[in-house]
C-alpha atoms as a PDB file:
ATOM      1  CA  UNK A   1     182.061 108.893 103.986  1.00  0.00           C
ATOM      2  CA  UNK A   2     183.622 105.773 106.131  1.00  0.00           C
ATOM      3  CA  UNK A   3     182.401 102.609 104.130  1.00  0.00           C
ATOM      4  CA  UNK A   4     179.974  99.901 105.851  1.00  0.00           C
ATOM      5  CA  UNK A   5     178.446  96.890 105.018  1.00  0.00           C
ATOM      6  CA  UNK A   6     174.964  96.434 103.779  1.00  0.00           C
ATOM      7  CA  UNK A   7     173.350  98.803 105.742  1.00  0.00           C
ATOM      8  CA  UNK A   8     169.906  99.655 106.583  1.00  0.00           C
ATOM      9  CA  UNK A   9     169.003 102.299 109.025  1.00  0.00           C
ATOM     10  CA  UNK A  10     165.283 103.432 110.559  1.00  0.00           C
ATOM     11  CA  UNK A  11     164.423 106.853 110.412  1.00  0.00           C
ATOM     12  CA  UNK A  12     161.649 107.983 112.750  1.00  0.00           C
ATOM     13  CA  UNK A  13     158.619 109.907 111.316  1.00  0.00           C
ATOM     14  CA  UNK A  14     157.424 111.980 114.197  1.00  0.00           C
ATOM     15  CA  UNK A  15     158.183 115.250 110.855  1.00  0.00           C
ATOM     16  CA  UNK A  16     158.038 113.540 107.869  1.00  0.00           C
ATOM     17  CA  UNK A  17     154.442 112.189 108.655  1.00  0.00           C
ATOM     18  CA  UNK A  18     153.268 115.438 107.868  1.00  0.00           C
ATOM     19  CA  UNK A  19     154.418 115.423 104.380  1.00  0.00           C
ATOM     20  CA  UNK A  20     154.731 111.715 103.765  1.00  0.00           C
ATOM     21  CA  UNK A  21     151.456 110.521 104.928  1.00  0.00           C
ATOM     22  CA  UNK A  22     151.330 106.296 104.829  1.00  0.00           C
ATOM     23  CA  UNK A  23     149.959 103.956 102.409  1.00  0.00           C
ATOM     24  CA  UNK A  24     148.338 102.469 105.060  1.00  0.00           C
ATOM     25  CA  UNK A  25     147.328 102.801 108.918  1.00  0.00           C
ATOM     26  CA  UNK A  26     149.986 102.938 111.121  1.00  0.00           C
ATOM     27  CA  UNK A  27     148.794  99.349 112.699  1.00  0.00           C
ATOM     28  CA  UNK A  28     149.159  97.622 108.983  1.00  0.00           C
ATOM     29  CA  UNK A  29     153.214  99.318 108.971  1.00  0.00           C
ATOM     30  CA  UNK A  30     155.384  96.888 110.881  1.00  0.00           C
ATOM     31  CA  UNK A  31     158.308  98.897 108.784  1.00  0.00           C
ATOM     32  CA  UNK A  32     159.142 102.773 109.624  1.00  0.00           C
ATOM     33  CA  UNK A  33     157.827 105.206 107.016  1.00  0.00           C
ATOM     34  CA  UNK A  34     161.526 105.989 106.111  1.00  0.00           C
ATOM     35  CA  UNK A  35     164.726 104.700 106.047  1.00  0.00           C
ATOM     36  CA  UNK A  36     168.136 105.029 104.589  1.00  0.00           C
ATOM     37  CA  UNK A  37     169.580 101.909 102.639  1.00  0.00           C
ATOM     38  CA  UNK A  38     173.298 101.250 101.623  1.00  0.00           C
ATOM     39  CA  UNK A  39     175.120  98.477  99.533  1.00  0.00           C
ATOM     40  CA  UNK A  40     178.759  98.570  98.994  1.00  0.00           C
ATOM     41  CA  UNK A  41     180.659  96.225  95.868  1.00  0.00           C
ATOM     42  CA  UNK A  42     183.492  94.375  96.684  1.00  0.00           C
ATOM     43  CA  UNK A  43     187.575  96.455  96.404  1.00  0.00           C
ATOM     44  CA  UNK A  44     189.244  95.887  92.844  1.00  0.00           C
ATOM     45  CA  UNK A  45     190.571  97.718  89.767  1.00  0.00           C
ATOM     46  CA  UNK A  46     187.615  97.030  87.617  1.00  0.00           C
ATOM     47  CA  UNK A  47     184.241  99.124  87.414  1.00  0.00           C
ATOM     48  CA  UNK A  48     181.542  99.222  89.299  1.00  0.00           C
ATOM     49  CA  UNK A  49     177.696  99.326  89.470  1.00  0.00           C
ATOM     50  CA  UNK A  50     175.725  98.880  92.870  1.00  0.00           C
ATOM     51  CA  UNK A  51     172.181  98.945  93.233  1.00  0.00           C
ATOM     52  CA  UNK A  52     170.880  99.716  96.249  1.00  0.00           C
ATOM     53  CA  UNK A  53     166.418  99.164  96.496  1.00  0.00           C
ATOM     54  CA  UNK A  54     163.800 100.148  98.762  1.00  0.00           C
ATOM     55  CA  UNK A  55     161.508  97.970 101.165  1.00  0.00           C
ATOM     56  CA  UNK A  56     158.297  96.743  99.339  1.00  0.00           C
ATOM     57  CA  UNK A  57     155.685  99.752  99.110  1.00  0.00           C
ATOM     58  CA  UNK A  58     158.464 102.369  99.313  1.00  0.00           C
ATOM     59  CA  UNK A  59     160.061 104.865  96.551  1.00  0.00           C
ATOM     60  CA  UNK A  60     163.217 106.185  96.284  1.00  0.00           C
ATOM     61  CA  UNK A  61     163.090 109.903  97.292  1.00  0.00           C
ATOM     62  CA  UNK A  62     167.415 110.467  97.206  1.00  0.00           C
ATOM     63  CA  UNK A  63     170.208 108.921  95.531  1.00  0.00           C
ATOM     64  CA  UNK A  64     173.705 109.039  97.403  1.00  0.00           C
ATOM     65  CA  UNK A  65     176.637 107.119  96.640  1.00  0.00           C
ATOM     66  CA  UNK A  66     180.610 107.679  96.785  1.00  0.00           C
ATOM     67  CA  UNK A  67     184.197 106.032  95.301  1.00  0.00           C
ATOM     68  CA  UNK A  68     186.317 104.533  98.482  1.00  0.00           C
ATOM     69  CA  UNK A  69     190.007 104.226  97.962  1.00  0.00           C
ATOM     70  CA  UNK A  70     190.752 106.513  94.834  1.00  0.00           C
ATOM     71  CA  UNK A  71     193.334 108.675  94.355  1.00  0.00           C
ATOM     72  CA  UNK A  72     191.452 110.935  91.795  1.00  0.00           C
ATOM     73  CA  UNK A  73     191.506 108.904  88.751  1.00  0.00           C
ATOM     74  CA  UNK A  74     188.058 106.810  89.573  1.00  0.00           C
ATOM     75  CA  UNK A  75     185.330 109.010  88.679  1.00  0.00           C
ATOM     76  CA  UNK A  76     181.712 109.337  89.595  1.00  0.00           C
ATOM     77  CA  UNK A  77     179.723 107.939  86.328  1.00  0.00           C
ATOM     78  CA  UNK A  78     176.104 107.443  87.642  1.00  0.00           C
ATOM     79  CA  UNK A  79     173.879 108.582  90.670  1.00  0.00           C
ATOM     80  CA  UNK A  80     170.780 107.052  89.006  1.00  0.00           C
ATOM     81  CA  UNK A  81     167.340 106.615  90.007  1.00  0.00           C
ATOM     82  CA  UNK A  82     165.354 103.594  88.262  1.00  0.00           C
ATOM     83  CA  UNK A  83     162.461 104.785  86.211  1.00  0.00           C
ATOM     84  CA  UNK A  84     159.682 102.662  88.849  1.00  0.00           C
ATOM     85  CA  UNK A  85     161.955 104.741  91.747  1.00  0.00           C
ATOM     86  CA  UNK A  86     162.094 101.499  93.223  1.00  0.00           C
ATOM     87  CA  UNK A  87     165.594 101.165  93.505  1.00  0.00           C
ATOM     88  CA  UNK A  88     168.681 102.924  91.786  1.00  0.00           C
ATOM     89  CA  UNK A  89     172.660 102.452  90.479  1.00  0.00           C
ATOM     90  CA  UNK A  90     175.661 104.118  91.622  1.00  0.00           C
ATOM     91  CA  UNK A  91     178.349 103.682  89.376  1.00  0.00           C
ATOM     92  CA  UNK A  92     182.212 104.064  88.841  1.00  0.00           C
ATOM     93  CA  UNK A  93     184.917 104.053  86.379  1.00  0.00           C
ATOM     94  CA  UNK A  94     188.758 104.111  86.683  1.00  0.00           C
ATOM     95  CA  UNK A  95     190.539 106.273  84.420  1.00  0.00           C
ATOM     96  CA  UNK A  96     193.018 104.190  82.076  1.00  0.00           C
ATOM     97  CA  UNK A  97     195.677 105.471  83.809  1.00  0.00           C
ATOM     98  CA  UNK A  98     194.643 104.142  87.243  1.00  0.00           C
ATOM     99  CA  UNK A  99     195.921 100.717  89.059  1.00  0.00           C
ATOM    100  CA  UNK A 100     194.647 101.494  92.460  1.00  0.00           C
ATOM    101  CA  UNK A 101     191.762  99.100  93.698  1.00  0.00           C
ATOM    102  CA  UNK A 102     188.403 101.003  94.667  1.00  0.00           C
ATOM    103  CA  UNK A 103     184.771 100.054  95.745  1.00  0.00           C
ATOM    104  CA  UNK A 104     181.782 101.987  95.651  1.00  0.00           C
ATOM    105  CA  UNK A 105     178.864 102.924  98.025  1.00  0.00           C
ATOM    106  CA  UNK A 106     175.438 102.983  96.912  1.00  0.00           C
ATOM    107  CA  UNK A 107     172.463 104.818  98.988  1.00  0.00           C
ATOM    108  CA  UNK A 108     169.175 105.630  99.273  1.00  0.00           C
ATOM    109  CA  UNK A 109     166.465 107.186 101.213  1.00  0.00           C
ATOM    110  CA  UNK A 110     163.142 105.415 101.187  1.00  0.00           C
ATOM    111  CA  UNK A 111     159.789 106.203 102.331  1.00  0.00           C
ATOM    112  CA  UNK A 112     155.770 105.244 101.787  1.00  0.00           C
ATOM    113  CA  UNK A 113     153.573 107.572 100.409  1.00  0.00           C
ATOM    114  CA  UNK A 114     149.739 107.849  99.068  1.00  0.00           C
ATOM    115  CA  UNK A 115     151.243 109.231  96.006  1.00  0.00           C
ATOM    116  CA  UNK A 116     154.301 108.170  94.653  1.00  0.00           C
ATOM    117  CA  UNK A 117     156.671 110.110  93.115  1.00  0.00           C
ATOM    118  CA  UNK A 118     157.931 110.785  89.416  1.00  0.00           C
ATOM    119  CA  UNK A 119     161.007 110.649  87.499  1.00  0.00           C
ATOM    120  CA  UNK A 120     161.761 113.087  84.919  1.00  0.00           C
ATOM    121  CA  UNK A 121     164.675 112.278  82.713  1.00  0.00           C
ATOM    122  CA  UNK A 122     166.287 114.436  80.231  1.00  0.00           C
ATOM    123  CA  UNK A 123     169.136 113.712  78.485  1.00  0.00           C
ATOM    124  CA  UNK A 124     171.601 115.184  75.707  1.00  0.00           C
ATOM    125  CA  UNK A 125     174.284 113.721  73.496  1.00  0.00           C
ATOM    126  CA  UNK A 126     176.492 116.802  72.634  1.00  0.00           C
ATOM    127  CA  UNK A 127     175.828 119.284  75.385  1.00  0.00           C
ATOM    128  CA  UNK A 128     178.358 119.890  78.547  1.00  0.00           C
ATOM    129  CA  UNK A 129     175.039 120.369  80.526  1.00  0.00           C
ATOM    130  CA  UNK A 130     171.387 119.455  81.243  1.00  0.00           C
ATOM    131  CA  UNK A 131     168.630 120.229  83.464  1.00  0.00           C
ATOM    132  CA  UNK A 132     165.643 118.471  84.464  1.00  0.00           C
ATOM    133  CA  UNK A 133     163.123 120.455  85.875  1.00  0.00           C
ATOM    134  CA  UNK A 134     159.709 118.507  88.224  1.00  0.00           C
ATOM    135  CA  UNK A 135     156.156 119.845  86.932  1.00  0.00           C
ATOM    136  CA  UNK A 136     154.112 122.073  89.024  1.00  0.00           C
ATOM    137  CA  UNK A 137     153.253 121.784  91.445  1.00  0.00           C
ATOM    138  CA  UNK A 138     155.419 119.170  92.495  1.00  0.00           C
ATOM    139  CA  UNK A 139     158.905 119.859  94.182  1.00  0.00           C
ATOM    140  CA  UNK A 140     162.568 118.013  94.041  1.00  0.00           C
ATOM    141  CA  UNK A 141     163.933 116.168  96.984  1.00  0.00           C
ATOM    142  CA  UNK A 142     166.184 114.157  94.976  1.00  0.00           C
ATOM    143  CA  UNK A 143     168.384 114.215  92.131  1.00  0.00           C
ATOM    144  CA  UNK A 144     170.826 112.395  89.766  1.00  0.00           C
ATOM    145  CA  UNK A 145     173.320 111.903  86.811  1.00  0.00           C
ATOM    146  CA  UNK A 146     174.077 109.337  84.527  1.00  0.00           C
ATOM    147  CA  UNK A 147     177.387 110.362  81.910  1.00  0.00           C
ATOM    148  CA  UNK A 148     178.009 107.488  79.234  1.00  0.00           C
ATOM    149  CA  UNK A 149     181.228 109.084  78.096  1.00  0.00           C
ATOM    150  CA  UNK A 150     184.788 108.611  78.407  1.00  0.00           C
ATOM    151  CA  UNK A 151     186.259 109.148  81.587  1.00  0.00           C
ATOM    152  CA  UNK A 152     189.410 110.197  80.144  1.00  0.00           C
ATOM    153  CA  UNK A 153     188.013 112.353  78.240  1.00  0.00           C
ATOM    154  CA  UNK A 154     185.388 113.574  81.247  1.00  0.00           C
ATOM    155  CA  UNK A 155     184.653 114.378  84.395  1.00  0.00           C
ATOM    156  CA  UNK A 156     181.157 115.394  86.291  1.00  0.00           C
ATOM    157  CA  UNK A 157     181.899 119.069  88.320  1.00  0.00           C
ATOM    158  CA  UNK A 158     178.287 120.215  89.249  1.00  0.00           C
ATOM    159  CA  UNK A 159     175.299 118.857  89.967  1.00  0.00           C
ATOM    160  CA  UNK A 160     173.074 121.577  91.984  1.00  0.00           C
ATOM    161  CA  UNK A 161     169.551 121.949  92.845  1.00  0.00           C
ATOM    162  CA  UNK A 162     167.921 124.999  92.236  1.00  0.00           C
ATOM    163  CA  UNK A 163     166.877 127.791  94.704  1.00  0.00           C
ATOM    164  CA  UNK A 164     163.259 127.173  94.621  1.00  0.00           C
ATOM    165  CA  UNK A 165     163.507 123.207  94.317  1.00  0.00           C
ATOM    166  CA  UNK A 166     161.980 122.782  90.934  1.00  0.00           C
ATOM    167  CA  UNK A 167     165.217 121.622  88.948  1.00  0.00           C
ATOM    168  CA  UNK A 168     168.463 120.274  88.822  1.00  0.00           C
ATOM    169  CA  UNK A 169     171.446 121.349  87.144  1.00  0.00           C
ATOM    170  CA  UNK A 170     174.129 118.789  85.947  1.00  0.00           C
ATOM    171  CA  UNK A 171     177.687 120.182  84.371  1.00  0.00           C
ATOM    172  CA  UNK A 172     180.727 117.928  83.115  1.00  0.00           C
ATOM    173  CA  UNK A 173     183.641 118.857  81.811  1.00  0.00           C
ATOM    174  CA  UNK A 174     185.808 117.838  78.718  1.00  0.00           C
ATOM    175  CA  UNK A 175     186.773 117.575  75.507  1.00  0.00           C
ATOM    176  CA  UNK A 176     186.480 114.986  72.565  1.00  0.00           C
ATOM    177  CA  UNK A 177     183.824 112.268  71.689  1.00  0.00           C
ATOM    178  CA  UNK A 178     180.933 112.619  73.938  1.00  0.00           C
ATOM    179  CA  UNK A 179     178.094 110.385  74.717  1.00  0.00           C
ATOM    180  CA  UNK A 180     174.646 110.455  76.771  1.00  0.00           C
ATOM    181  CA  UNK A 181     174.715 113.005  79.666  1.00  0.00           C
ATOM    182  CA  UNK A 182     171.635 112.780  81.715  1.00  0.00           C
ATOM    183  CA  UNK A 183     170.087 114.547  84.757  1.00  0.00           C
ATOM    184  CA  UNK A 184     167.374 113.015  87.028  1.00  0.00           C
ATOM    185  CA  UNK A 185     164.816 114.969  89.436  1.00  0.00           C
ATOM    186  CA  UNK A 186     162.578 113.247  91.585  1.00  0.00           C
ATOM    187  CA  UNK A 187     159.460 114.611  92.007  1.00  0.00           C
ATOM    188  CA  UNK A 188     156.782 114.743  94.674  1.00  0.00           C
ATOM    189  CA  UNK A 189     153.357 116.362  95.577  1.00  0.00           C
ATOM    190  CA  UNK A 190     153.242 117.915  98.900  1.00  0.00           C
ATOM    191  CA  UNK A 191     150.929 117.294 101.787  1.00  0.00           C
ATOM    192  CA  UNK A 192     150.501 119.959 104.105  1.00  0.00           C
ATOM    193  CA  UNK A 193     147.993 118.631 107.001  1.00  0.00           C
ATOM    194  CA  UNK A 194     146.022 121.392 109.016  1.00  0.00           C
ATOM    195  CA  UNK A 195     147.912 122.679 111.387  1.00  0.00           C
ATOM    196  CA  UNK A 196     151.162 121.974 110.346  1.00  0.00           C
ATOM    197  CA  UNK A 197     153.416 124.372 108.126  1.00  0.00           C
ATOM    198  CA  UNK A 198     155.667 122.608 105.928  1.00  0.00           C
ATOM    199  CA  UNK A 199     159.195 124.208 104.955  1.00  0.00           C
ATOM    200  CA  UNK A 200     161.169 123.149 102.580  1.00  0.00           C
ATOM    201  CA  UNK A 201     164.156 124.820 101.016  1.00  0.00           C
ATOM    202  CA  UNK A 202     167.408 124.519  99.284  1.00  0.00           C
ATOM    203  CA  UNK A 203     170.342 124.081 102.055  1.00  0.00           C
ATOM    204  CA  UNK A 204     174.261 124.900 101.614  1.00  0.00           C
ATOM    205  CA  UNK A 205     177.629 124.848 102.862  1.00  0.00           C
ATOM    206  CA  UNK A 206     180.845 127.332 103.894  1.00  0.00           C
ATOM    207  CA  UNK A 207     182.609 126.713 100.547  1.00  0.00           C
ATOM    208  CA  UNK A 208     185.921 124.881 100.772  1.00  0.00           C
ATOM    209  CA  UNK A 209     189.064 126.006  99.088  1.00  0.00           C
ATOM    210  CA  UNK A 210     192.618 126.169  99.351  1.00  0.00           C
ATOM    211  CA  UNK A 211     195.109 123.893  97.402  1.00  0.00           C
ATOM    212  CA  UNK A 212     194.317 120.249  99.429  1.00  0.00           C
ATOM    213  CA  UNK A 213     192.711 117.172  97.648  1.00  0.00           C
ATOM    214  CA  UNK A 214     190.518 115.624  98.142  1.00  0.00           C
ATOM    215  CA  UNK A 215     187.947 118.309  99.943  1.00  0.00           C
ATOM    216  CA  UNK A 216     184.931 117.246 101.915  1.00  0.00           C
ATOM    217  CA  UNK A 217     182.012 120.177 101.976  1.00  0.00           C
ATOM    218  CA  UNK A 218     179.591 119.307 104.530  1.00  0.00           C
ATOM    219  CA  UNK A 219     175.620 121.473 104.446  1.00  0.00           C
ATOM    220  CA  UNK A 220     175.464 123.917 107.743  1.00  0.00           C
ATOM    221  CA  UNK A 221     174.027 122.084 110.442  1.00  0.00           C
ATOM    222  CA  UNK A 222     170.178 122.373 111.335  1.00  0.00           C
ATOM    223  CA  UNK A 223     168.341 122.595 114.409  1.00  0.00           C
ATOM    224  CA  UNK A 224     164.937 120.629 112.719  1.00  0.00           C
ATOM    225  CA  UNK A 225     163.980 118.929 109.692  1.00  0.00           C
ATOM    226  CA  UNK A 226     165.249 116.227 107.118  1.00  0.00           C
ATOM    227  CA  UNK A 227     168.117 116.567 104.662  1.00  0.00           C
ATOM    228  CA  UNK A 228     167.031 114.651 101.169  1.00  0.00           C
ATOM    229  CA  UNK A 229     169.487 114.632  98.135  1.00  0.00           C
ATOM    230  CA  UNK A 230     172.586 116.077  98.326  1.00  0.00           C
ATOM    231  CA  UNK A 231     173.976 117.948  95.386  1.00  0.00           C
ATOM    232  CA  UNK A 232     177.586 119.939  95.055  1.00  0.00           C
ATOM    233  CA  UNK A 233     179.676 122.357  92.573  1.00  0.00           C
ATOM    234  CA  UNK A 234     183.939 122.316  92.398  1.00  0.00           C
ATOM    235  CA  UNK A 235     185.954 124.436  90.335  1.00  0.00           C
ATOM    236  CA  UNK A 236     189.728 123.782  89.434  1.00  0.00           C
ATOM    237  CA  UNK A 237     191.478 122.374  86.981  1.00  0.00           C
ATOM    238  CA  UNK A 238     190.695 118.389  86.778  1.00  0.00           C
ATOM    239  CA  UNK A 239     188.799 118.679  89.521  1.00  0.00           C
ATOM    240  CA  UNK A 240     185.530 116.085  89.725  1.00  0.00           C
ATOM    241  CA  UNK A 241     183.116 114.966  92.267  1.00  0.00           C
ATOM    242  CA  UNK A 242     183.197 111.375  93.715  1.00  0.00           C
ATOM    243  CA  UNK A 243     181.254 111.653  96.599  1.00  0.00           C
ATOM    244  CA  UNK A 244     177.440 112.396  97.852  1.00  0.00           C
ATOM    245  CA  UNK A 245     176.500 111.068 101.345  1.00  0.00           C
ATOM    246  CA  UNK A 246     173.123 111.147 102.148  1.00  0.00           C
ATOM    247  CA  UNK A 247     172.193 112.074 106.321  1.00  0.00           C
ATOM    248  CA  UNK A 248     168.580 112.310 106.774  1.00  0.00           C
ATOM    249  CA  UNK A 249     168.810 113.137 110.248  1.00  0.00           C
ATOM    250  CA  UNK A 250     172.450 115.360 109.448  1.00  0.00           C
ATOM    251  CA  UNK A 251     173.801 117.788 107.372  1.00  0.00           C
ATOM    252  CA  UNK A 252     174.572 115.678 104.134  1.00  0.00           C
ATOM    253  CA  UNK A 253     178.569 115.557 102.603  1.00  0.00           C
ATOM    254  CA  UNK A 254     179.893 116.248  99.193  1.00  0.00           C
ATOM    255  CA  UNK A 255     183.186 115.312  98.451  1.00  0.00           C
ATOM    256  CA  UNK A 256     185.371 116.404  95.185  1.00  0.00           C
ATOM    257  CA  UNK A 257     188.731 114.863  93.991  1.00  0.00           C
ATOM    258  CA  UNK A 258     191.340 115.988  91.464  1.00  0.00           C
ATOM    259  CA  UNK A 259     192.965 113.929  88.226  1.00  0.00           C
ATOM    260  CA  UNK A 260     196.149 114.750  89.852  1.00  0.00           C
ATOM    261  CA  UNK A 261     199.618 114.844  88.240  1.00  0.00           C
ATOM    262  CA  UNK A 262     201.248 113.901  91.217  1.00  0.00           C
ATOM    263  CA  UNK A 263     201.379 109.979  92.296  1.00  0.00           C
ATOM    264  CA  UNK A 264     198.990 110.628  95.146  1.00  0.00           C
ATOM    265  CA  UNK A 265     198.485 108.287  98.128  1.00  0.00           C
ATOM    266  CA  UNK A 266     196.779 105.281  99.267  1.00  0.00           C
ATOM    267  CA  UNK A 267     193.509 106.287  99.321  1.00  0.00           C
ATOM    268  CA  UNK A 268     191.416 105.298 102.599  1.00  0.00           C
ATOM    269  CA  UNK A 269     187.271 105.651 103.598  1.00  0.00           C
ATOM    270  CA  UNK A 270     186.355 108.512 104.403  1.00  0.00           C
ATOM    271  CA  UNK A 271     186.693 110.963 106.708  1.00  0.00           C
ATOM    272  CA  UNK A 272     190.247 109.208 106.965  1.00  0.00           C
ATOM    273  CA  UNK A 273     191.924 109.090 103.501  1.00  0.00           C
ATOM    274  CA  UNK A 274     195.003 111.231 103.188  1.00  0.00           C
ATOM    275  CA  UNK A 275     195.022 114.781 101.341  1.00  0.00           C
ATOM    276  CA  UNK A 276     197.452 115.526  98.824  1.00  0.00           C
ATOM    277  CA  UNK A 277     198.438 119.225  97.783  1.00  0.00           C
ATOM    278  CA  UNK A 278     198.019 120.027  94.331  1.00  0.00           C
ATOM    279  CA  UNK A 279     201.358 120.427  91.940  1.00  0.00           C
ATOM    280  CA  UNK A 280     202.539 124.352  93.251  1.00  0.00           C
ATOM    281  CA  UNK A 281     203.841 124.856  89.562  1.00  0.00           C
ATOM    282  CA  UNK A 282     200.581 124.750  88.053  1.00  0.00           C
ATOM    283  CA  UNK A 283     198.354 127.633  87.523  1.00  0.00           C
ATOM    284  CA  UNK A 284     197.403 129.946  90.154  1.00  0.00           C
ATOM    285  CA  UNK A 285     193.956 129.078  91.028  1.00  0.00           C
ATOM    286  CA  UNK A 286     191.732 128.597  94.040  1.00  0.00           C
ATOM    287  CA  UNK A 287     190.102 125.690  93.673  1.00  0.00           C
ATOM    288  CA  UNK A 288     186.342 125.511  95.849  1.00  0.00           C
ATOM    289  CA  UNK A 289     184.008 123.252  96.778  1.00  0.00           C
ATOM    290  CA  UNK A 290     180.701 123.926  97.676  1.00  0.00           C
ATOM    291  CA  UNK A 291     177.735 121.377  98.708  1.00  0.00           C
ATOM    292  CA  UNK A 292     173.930 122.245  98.301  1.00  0.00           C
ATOM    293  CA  UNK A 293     171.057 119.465  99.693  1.00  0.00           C
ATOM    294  CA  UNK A 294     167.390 119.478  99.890  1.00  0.00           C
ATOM    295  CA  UNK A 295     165.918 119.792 103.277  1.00  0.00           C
ATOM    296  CA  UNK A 296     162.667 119.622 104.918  1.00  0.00           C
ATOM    297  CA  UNK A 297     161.022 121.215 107.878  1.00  0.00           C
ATOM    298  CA  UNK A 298     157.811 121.099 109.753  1.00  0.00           C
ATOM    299  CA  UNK A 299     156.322 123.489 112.043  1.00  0.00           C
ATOM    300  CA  UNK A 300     153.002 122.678 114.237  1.00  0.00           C
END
């Protein structure tokens, strides 16, 4: 999850077009039907929000985003897609207990479509987890959080898609006051042309483990299709995620800290930053990692 600058990248749409169909004939598209856009804040102690937005006449189908330079104690707040889908906020709080300076990474992946996609929101104020499920007979390529609480008080450790692509599950940990915790689906209505047989299916990883922080859980490789939102579960005492990284053409990265009570390191981008090994007097536990993603395949 190495940090970049503004970013934009083309994705090709020799699959996609099967699904995706354009808004309008290929001559009228100077832009490819896809790409993958990235904003990064500037590197301080204060919080952050980044927006990232689409091309004109594009929606946000994924949400990505990750903390650079934390040592655990800068936590993962929002992965959120705006209502219109036209753009969305990645955002990140340090713990009061942190000094280290941090930025964050914002993505998205873009695309045209005849019909755009949907939203669905759902939210609660008291619960440790929410769900929110697309209607039939739409299916989920992307997801999202948003947690308006504390972060010393709490800390985001799952947010999975389900098996069959109809919902995502978002799970924080904590105790005390709480606040808003929201999950996000995106939604979208399948095209399947004649001819063409359209796969998609809920990807994961080898699980990580073992006693290192922080751990990077990348989605088994595939041979053809697209990888959409990218979604991940850690257990382990304080343990949080801070990381999504969205590869349309790859295998898609989830990456999961831990509040530690040891000083830690300077933390570096991704793939690079240093590990630390949790405290050996704590309890016996093996912590895990484990990252789930959306993909997409088309056969002809």
């Amino acid at each position: 999850m190495k940090a970049a600058p503004t970013t934009r990248v083309f994705v090709a749409v020799a699959v996609l077009g099967a699904v995706l169909a354009p808004a309008a004939p290929a001559a009228a598209v100077p832009d490819p039907l896809v790409t993958l856009e990235q904003q990064i804040s500037p590197t301080d102690t204060a919080a952050k929000s980044v927006v990232v937005s689409c091309p004109d006449d594009s929606w946000v189908f994924a949400v990505g985003g990750w903390v650079n330079g934390s040592t655990g104690r800068v936590l993962l707040t929002r992965l959120e897609p705006a209502a219109d889908l036209r753009s969305a906020t990645v955002s990140a709080r340090p713990r009061s207990d942190s000094a280290v300076a941090f930025s964050v990474v914002a993505q998205v992946i873009c695309a045209r479509t005849l019909v755009a996609p949907t939203r669905v929101a759902n939210t609660t104020m008291q619960g440790s987890s929410i769900e929110a499920a697309c209607p039939e007979p739409t299916v989920m390529l992307g997801f999202g959080f948003a947690m308006d609480r504390r972060v010393d008080n709490w800390r985001l450790d799952e947010m999975v898609p389900d098996g069959y692509l109809s919902q995502v599950s978002v799970h924080t940990s904590g105790s005390g006051s709480s606040g808003a915790l929201t999950a996000y689906a995106i939604c979208h209505t399948v095209v399947e042309p004649p001819g063409a047989l359209i796969n998609l299916y809920r990807a994961s990883g080898i699980p990580v483990s073992g006693q290192t922080w922080p751990k990077l859980a990348t989605l088994l490789p595939m041979t053809l299709g697209w990888a959409f939102g990218v979604g991940a579960t850690v257990s382990g005492t304080d343990s949080h995620l801070d990381g999504f990284q969205l590869r349309p053409f790859g295998e898609g990265v989830a990456r999961a800290d831990r509040i530690s009570t040891l000083p830690g390191l300077p933390g570096l981008p991704l793939p690079h930053r240093s590990a630390r090994t949790a405290n050996l007097m704590g309890p016996a536990e093996d912590p895990s990692l484990t990252t789930y993603g959306a993909r997409l395949a088309t056969f002809h």
